[in-house]
PDB file of N, CA and C in Angstrom:
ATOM      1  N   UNK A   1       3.574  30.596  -7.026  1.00  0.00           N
ATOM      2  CA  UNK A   1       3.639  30.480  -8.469  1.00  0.00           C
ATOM      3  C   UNK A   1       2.367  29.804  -8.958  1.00  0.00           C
ATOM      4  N   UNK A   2       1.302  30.120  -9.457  1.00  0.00           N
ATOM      5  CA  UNK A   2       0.906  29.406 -10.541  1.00  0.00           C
ATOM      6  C   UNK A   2       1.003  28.338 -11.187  1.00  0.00           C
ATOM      7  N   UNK A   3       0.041  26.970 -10.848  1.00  0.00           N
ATOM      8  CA  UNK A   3       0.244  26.211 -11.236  1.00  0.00           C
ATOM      9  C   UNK A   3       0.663  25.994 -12.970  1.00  0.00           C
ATOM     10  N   UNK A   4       0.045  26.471 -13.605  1.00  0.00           N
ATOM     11  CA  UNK A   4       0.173  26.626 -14.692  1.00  0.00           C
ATOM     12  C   UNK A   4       1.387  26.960 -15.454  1.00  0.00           C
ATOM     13  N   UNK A   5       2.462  27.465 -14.431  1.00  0.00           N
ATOM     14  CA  UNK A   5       3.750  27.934 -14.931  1.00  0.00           C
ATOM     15  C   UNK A   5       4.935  26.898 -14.355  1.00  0.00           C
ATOM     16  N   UNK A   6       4.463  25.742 -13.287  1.00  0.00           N
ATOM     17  CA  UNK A   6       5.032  25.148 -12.919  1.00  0.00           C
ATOM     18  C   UNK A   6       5.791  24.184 -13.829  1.00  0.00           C
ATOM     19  N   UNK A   7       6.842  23.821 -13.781  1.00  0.00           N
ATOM     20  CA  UNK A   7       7.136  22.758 -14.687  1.00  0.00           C
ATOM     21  C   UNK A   7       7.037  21.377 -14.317  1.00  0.00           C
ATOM     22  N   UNK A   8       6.806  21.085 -12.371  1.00  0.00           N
ATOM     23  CA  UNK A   8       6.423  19.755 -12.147  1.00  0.00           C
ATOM     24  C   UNK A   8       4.660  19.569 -11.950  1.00  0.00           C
ATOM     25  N   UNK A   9       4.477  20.793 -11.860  1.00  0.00           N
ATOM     26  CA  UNK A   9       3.109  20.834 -12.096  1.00  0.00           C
ATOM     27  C   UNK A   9       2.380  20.250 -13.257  1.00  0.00           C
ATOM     28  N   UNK A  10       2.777  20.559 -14.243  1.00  0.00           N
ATOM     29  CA  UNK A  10       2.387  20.162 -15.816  1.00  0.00           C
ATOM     30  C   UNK A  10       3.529  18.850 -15.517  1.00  0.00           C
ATOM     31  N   UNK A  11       4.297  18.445 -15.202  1.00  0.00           N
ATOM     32  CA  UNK A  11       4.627  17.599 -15.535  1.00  0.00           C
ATOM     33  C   UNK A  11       4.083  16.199 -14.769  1.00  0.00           C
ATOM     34  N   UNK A  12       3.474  16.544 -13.618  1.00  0.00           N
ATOM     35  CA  UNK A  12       2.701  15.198 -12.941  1.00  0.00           C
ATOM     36  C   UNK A  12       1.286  15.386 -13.551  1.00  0.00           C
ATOM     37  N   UNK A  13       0.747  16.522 -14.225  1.00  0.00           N
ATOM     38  CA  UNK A  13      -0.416  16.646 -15.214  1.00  0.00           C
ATOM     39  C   UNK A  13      -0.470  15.576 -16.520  1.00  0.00           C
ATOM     40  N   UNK A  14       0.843  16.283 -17.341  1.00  0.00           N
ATOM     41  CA  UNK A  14       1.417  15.310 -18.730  1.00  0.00           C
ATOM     42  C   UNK A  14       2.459  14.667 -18.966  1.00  0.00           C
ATOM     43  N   UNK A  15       2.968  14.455 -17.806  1.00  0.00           N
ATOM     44  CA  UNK A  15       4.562  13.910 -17.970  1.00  0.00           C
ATOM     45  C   UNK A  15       4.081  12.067 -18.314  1.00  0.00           C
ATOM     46  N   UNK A  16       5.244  11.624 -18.553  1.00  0.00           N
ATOM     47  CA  UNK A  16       5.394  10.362 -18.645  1.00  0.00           C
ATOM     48  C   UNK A  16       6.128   9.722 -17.723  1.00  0.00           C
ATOM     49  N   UNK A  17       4.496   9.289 -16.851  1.00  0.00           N
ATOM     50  CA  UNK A  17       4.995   8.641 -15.804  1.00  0.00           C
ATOM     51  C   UNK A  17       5.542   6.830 -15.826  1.00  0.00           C
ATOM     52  N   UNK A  18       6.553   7.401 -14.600  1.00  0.00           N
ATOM     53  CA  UNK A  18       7.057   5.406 -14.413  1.00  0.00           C
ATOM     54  C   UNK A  18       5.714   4.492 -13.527  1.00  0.00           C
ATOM     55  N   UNK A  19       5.180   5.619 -12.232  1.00  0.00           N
ATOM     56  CA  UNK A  19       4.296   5.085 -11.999  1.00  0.00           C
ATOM     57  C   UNK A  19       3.828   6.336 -11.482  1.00  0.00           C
ATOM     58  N   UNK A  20       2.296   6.204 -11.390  1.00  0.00           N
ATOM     59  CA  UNK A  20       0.945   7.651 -10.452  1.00  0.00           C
ATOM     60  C   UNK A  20      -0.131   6.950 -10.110  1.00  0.00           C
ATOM     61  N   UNK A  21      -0.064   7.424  -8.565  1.00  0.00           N
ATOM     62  CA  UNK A  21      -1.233   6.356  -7.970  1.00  0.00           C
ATOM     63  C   UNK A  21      -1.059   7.661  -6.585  1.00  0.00           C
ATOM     64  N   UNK A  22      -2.565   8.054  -6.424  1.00  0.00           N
ATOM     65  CA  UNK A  22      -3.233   8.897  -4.967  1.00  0.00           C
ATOM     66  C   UNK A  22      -2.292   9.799  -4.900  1.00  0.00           C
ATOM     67  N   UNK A  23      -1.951  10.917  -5.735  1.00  0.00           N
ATOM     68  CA  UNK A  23      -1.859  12.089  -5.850  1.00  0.00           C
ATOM     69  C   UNK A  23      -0.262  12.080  -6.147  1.00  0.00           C
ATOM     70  N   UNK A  24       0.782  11.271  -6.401  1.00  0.00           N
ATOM     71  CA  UNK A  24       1.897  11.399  -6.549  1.00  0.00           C
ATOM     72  C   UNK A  24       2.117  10.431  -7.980  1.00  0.00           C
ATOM     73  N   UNK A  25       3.489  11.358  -8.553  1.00  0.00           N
ATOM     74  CA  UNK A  25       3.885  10.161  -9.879  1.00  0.00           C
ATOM     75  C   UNK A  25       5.338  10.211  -9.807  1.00  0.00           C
ATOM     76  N   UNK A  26       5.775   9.213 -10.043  1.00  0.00           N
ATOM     77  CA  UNK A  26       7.469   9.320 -10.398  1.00  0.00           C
ATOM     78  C   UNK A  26       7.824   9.016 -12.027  1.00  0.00           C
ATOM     79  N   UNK A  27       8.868   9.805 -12.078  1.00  0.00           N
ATOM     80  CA  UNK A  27       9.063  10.056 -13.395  1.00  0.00           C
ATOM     81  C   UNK A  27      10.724   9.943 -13.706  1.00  0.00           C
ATOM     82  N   UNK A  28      11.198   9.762 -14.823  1.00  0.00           N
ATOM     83  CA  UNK A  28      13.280   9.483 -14.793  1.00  0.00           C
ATOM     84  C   UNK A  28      13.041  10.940 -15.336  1.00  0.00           C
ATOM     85  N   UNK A  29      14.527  11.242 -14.098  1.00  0.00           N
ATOM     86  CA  UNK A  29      15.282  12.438 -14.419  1.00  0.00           C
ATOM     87  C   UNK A  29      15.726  12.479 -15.980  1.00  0.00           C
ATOM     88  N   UNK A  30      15.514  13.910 -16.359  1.00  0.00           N
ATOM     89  CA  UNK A  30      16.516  13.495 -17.560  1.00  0.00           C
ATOM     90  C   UNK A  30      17.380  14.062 -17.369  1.00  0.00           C
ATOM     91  N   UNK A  31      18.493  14.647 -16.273  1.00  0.00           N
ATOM     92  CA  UNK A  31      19.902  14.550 -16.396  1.00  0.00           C
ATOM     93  C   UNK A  31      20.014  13.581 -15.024  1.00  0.00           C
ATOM     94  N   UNK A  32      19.677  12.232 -15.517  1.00  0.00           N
ATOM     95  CA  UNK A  32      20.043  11.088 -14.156  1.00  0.00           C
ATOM     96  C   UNK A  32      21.500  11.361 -13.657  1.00  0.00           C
ATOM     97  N   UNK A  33      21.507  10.934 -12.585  1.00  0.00           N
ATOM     98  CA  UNK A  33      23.079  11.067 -12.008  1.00  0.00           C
ATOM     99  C   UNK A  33      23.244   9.855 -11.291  1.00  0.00           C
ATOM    100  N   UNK A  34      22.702   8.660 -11.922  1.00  0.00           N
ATOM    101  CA  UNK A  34      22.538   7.537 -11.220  1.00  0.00           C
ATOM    102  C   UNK A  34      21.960   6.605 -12.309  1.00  0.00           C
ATOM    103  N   UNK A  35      22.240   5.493 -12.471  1.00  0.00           N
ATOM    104  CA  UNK A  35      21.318   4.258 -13.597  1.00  0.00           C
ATOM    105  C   UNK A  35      20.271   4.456 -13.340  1.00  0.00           C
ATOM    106  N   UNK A  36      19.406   4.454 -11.994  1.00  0.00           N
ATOM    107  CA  UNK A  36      18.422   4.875 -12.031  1.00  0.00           C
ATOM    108  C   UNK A  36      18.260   5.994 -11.222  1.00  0.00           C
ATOM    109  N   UNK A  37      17.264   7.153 -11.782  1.00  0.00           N
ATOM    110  CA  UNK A  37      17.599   8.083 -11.407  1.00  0.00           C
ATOM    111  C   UNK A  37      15.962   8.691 -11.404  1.00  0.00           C
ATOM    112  N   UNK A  38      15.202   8.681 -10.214  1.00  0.00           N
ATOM    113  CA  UNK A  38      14.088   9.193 -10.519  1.00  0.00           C
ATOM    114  C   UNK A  38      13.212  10.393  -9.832  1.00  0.00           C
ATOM    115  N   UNK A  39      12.419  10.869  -9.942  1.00  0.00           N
ATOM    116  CA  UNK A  39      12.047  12.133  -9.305  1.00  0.00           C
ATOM    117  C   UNK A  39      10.242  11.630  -9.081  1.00  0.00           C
ATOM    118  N   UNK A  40       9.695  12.166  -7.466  1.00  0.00           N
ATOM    119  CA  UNK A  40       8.689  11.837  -7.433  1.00  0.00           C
ATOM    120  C   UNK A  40       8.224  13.013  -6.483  1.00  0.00           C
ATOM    121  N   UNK A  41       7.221  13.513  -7.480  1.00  0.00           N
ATOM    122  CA  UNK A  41       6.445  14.756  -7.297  1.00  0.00           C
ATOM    123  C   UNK A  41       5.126  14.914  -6.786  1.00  0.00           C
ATOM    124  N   UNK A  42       4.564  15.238  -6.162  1.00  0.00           N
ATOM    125  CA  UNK A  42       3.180  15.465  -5.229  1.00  0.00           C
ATOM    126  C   UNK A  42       2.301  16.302  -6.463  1.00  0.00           C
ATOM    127  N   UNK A  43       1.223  15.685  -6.417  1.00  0.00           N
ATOM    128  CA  UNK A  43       0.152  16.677  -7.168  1.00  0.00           C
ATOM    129  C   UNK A  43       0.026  18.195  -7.014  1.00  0.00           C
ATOM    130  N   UNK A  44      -0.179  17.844  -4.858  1.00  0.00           N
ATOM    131  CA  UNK A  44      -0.031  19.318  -4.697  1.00  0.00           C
ATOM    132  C   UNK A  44       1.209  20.051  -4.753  1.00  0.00           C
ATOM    133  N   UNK A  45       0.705  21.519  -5.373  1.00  0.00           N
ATOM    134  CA  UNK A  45       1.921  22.422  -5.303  1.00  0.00           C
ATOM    135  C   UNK A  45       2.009  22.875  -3.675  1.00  0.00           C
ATOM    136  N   UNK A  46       3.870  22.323  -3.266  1.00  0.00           N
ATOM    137  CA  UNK A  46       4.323  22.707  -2.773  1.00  0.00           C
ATOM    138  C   UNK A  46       5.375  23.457  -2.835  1.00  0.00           C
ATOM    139  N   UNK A  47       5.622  24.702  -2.497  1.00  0.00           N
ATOM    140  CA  UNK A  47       7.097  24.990  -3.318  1.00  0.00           C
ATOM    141  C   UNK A  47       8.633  24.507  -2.904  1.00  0.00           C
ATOM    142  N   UNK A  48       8.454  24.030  -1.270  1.00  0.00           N
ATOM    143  CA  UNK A  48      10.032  23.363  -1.073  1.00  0.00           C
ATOM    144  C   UNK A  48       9.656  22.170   0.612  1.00  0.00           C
ATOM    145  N   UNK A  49      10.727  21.662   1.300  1.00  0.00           N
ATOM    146  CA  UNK A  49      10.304  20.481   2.164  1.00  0.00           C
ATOM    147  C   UNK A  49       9.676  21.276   3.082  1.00  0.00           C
ATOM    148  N   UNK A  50      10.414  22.544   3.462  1.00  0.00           N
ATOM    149  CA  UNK A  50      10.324  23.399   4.426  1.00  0.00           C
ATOM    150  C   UNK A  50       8.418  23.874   4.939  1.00  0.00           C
ATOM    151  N   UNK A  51       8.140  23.397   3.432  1.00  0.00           N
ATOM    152  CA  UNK A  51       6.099  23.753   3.929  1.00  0.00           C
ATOM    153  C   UNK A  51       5.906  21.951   3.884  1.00  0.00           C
ATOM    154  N   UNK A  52       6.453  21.033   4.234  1.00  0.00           N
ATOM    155  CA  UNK A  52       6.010  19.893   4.031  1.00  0.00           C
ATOM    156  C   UNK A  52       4.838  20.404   5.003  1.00  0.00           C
ATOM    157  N   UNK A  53       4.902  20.659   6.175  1.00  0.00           N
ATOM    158  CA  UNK A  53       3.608  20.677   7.251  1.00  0.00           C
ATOM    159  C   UNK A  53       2.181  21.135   6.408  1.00  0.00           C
ATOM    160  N   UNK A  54       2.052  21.687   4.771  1.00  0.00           N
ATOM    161  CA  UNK A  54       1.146  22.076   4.682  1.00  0.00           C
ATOM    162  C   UNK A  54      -0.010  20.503   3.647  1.00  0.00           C
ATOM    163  N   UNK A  55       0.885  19.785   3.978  1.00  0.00           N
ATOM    164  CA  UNK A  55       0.244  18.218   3.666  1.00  0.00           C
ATOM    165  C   UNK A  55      -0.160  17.485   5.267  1.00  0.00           C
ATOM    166  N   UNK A  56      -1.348  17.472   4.754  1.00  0.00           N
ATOM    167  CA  UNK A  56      -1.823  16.530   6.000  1.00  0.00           C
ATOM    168  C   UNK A  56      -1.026  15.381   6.633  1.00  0.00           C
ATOM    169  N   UNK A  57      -1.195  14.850   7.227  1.00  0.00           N
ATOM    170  CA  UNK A  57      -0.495  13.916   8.137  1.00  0.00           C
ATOM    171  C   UNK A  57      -0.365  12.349   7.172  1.00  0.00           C
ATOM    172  N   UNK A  58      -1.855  12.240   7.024  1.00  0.00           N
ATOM    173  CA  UNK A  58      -1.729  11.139   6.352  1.00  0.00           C
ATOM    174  C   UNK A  58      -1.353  10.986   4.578  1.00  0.00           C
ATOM    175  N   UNK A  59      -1.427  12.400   4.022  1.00  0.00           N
ATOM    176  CA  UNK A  59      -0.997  12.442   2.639  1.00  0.00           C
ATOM    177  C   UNK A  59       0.201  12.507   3.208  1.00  0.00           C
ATOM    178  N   UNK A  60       1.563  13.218   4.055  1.00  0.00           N
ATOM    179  CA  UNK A  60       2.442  13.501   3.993  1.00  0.00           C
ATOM    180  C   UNK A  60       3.159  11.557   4.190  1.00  0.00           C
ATOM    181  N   UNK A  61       2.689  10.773   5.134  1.00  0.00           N
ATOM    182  CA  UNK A  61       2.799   9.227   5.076  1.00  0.00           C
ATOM    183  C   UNK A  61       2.604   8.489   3.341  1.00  0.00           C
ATOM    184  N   UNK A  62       1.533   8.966   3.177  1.00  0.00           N
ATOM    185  CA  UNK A  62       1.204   8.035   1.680  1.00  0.00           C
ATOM    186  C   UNK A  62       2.475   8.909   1.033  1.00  0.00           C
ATOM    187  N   UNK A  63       3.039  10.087   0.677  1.00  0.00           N
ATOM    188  CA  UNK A  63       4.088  10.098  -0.153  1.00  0.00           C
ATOM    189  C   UNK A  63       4.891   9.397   0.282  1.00  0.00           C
ATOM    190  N   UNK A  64       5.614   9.332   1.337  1.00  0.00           N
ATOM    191  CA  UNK A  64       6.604   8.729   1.722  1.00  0.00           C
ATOM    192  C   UNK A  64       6.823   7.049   1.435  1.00  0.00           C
ATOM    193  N   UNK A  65       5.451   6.536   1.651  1.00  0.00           N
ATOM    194  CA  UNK A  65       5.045   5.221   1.167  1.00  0.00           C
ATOM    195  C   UNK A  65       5.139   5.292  -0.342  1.00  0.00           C
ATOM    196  N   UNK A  66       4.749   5.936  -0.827  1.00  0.00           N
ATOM    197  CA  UNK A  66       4.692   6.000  -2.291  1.00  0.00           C
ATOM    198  C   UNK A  66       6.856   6.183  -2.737  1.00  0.00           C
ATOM    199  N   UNK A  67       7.355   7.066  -1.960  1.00  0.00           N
ATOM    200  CA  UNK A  67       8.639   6.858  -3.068  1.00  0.00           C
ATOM    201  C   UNK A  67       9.055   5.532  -2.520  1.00  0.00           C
ATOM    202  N   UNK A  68       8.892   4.290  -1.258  1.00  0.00           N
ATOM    203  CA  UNK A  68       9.696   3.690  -1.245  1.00  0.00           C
ATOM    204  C   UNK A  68       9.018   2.899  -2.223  1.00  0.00           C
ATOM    205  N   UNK A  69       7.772   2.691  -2.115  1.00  0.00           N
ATOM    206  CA  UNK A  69       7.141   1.387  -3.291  1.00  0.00           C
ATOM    207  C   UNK A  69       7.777   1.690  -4.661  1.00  0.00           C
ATOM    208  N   UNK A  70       7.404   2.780  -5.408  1.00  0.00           N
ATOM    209  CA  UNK A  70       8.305   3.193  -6.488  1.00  0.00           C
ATOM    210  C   UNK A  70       9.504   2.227  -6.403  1.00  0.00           C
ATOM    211  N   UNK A  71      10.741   3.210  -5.908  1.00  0.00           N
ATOM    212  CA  UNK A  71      11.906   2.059  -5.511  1.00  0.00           C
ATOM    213  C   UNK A  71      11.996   0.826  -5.884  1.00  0.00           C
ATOM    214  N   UNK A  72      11.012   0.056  -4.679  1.00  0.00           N
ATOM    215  CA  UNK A  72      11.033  -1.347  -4.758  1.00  0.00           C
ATOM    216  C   UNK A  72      10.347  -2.094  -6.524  1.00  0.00           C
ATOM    217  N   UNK A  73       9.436  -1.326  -6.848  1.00  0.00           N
ATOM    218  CA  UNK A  73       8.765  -1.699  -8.416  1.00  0.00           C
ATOM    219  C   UNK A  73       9.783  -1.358  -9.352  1.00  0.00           C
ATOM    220  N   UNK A  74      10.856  -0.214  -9.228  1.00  0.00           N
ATOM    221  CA  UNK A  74      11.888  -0.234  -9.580  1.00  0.00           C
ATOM    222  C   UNK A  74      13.548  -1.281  -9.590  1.00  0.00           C
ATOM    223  N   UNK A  75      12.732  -2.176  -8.822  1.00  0.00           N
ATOM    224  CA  UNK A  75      14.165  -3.302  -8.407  1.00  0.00           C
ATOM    225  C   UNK A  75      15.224  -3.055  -7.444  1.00  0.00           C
ATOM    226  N   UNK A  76      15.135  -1.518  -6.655  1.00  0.00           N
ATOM    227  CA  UNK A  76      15.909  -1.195  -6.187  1.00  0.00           C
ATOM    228  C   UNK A  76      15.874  -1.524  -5.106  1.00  0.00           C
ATOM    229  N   UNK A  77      16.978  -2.411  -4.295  1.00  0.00           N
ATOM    230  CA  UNK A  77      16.388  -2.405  -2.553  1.00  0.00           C
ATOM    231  C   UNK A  77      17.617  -1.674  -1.988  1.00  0.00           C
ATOM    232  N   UNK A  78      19.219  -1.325  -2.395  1.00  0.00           N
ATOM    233  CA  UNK A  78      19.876  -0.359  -1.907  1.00  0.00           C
ATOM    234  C   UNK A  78      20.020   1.184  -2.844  1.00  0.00           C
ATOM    235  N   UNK A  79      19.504   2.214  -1.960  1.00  0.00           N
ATOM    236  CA  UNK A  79      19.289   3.320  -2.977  1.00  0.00           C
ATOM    237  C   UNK A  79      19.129   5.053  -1.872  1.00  0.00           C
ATOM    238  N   UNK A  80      19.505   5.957  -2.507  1.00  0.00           N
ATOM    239  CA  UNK A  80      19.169   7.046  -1.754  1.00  0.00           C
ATOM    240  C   UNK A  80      17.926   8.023  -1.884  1.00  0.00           C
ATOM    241  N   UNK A  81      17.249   8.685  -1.145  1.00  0.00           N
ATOM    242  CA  UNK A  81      16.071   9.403  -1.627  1.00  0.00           C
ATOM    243  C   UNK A  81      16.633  10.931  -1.335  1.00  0.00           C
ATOM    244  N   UNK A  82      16.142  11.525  -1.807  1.00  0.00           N
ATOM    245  CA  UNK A  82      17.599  13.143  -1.699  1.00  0.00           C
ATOM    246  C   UNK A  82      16.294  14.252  -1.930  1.00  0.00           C
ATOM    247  N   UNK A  83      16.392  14.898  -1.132  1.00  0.00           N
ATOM    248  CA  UNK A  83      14.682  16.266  -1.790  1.00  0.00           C
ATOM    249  C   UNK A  83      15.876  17.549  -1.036  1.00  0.00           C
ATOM    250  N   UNK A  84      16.062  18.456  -2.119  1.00  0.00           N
ATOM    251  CA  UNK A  84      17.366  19.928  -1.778  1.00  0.00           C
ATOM    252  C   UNK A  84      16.157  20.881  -1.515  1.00  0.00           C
ATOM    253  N   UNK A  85      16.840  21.176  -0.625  1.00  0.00           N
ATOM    254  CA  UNK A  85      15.465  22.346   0.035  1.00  0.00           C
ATOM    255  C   UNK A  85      16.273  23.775   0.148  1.00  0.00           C
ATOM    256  N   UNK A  86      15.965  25.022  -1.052  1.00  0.00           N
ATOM    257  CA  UNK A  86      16.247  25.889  -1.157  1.00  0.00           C
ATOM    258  C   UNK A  86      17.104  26.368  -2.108  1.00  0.00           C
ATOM    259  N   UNK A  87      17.701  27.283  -2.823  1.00  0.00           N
ATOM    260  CA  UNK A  87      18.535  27.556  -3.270  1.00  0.00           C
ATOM    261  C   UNK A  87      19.720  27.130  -3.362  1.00  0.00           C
ATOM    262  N   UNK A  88      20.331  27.349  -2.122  1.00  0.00           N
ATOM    263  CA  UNK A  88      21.718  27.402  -0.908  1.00  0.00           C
ATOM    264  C   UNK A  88      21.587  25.808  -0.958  1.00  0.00           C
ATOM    265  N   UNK A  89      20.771  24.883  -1.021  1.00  0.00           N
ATOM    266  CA  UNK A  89      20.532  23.534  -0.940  1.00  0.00           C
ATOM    267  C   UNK A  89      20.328  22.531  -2.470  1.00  0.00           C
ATOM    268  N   UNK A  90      20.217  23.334  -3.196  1.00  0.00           N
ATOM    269  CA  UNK A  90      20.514  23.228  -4.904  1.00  0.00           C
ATOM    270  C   UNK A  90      19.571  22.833  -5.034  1.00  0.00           C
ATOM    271  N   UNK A  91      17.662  23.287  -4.581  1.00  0.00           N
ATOM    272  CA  UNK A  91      16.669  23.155  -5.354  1.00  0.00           C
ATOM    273  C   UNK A  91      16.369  24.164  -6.131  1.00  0.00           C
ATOM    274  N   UNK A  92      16.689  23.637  -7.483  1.00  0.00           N
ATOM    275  CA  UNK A  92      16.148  24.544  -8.772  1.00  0.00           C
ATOM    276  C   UNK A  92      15.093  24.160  -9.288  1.00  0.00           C
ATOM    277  N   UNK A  93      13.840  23.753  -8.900  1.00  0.00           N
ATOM    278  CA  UNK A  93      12.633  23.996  -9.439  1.00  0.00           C
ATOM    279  C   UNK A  93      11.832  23.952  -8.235  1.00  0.00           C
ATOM    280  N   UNK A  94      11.265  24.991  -7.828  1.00  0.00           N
ATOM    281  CA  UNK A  94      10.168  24.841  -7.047  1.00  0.00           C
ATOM    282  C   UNK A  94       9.208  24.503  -6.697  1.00  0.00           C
ATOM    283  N   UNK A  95       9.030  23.436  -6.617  1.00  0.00           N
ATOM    284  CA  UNK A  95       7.869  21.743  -6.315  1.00  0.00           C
ATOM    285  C   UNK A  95       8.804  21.183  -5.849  1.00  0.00           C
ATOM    286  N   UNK A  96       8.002  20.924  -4.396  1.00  0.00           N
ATOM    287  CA  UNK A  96       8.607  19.862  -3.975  1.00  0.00           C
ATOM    288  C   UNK A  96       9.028  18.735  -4.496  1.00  0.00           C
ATOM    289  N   UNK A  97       9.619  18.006  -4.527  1.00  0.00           N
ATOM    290  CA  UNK A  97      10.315  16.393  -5.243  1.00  0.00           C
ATOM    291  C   UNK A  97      11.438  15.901  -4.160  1.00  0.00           C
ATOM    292  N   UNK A  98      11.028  14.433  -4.473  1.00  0.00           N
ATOM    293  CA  UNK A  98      11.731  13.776  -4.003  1.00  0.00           C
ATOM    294  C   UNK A  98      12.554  13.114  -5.097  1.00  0.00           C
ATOM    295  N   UNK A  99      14.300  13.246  -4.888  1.00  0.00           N
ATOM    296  CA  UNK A  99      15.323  11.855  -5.777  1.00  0.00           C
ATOM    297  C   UNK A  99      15.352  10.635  -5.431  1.00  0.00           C
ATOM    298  N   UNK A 100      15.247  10.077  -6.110  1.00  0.00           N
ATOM    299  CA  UNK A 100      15.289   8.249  -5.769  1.00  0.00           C
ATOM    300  C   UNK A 100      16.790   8.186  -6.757  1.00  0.00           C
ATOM    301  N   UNK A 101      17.558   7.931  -6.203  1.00  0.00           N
ATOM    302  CA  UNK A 101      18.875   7.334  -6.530  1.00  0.00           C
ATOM    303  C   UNK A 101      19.591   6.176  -6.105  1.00  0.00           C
ATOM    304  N   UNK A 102      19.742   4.782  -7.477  1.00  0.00           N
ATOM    305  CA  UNK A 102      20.355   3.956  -7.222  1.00  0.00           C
ATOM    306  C   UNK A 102      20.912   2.850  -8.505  1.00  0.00           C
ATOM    307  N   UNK A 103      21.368   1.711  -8.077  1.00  0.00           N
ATOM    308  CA  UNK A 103      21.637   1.425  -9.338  1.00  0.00           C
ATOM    309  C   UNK A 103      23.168   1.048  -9.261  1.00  0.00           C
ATOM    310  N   UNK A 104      23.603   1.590  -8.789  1.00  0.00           N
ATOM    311  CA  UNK A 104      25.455   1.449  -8.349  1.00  0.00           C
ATOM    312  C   UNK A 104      25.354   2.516  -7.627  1.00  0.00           C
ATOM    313  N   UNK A 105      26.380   1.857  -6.389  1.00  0.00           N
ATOM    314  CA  UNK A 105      26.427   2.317  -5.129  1.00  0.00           C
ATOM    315  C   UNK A 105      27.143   3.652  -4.944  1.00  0.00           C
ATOM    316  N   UNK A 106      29.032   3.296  -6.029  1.00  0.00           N
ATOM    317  CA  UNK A 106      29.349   4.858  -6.186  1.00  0.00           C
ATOM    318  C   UNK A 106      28.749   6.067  -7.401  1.00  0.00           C
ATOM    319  N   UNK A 107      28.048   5.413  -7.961  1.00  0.00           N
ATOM    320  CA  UNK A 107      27.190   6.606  -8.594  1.00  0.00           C
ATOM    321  C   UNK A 107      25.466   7.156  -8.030  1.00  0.00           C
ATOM    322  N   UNK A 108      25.175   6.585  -6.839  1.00  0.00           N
ATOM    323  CA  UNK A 108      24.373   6.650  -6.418  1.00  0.00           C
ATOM    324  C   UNK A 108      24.870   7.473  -5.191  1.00  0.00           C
ATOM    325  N   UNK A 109      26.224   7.699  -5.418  1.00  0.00           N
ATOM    326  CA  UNK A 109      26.630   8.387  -3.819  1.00  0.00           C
ATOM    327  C   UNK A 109      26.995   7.961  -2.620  1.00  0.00           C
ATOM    328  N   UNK A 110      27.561   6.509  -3.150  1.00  0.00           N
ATOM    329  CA  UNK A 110      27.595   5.700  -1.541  1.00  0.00           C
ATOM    330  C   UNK A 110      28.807   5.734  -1.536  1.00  0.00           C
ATOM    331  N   UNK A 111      29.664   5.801  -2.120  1.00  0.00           N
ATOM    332  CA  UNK A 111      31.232   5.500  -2.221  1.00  0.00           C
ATOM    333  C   UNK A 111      31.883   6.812  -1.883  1.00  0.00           C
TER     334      UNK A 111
END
C-alpha cells in the first residue's frame, strides 16, 4: 500500500503524538478499551508482525524499548502490549502497531 493512503502512516506523519522519538510515536486509541489505551506505530511501513524480520535487529530492539518506556512515562508499571497479526487475528489496519493496555487490570484484560 502506499504510504500515502496509509492511515498510520499519515498518522505518525500528523497525528498527535503522546510521545516520538527514533522512528516510532505513540498515540491514544480513539476507541480505548482500557483508561489507558495506546497505540505505537513504527515510521516504517510495515504491513503486519509477520514481516517484523524486515526491521533490522537493532531498530526491531529500539521499538520494543520504545513501547515499554512509553508505558512507564505513561505511569503504567502493570499493563498489556497486544499487536493482532492478520485478519483472522483482528488486525484492521495494516501498519504494524503495537497496544499498550492498562489502567485497571479487568479492563485491561487481566481479570
Amino acid at each position: 500500500m502506499p504510504q500515502s493512503k496509509c492511515l498510520f502512516c499519515r498518522l505518525y506523519a500528523e497525528g498527535e503524538h503522546v510521545r516520538k522519538a527514533g522512528g516510532f510515536a505513540a498515540l491514544r486509541d480513539i476507541n480505548p478499551k482500557a483508561p489507558v489505551h495506546l497505540l505505537v506505530v513504527p515510521e516504517r511501513h510495515v504491513d503486519t508482525f509477520r514481516d517484523v524480520a524486515e526491521f533490522p535487529a537493532e531498530e526491531a530492539r529500539d521499538m520494543l524499548e520504545f513501547v515499554a518506556e512509553t508505558a512507564r512515562e505513561e505511569g503504567l508499571e502493570d499493563y498489556r502490549v497486544v499487536v493482532n497479526v492478520g485478519l483472522g487475528g483482528g488486525q484492521t489496519v495494516f501498519h504494524l502497531h503495537w497496544h499498550v493496555l492498562g489502567g485497571s487490570p479487568a479492563l485491561a484484560g487481566f481479570e
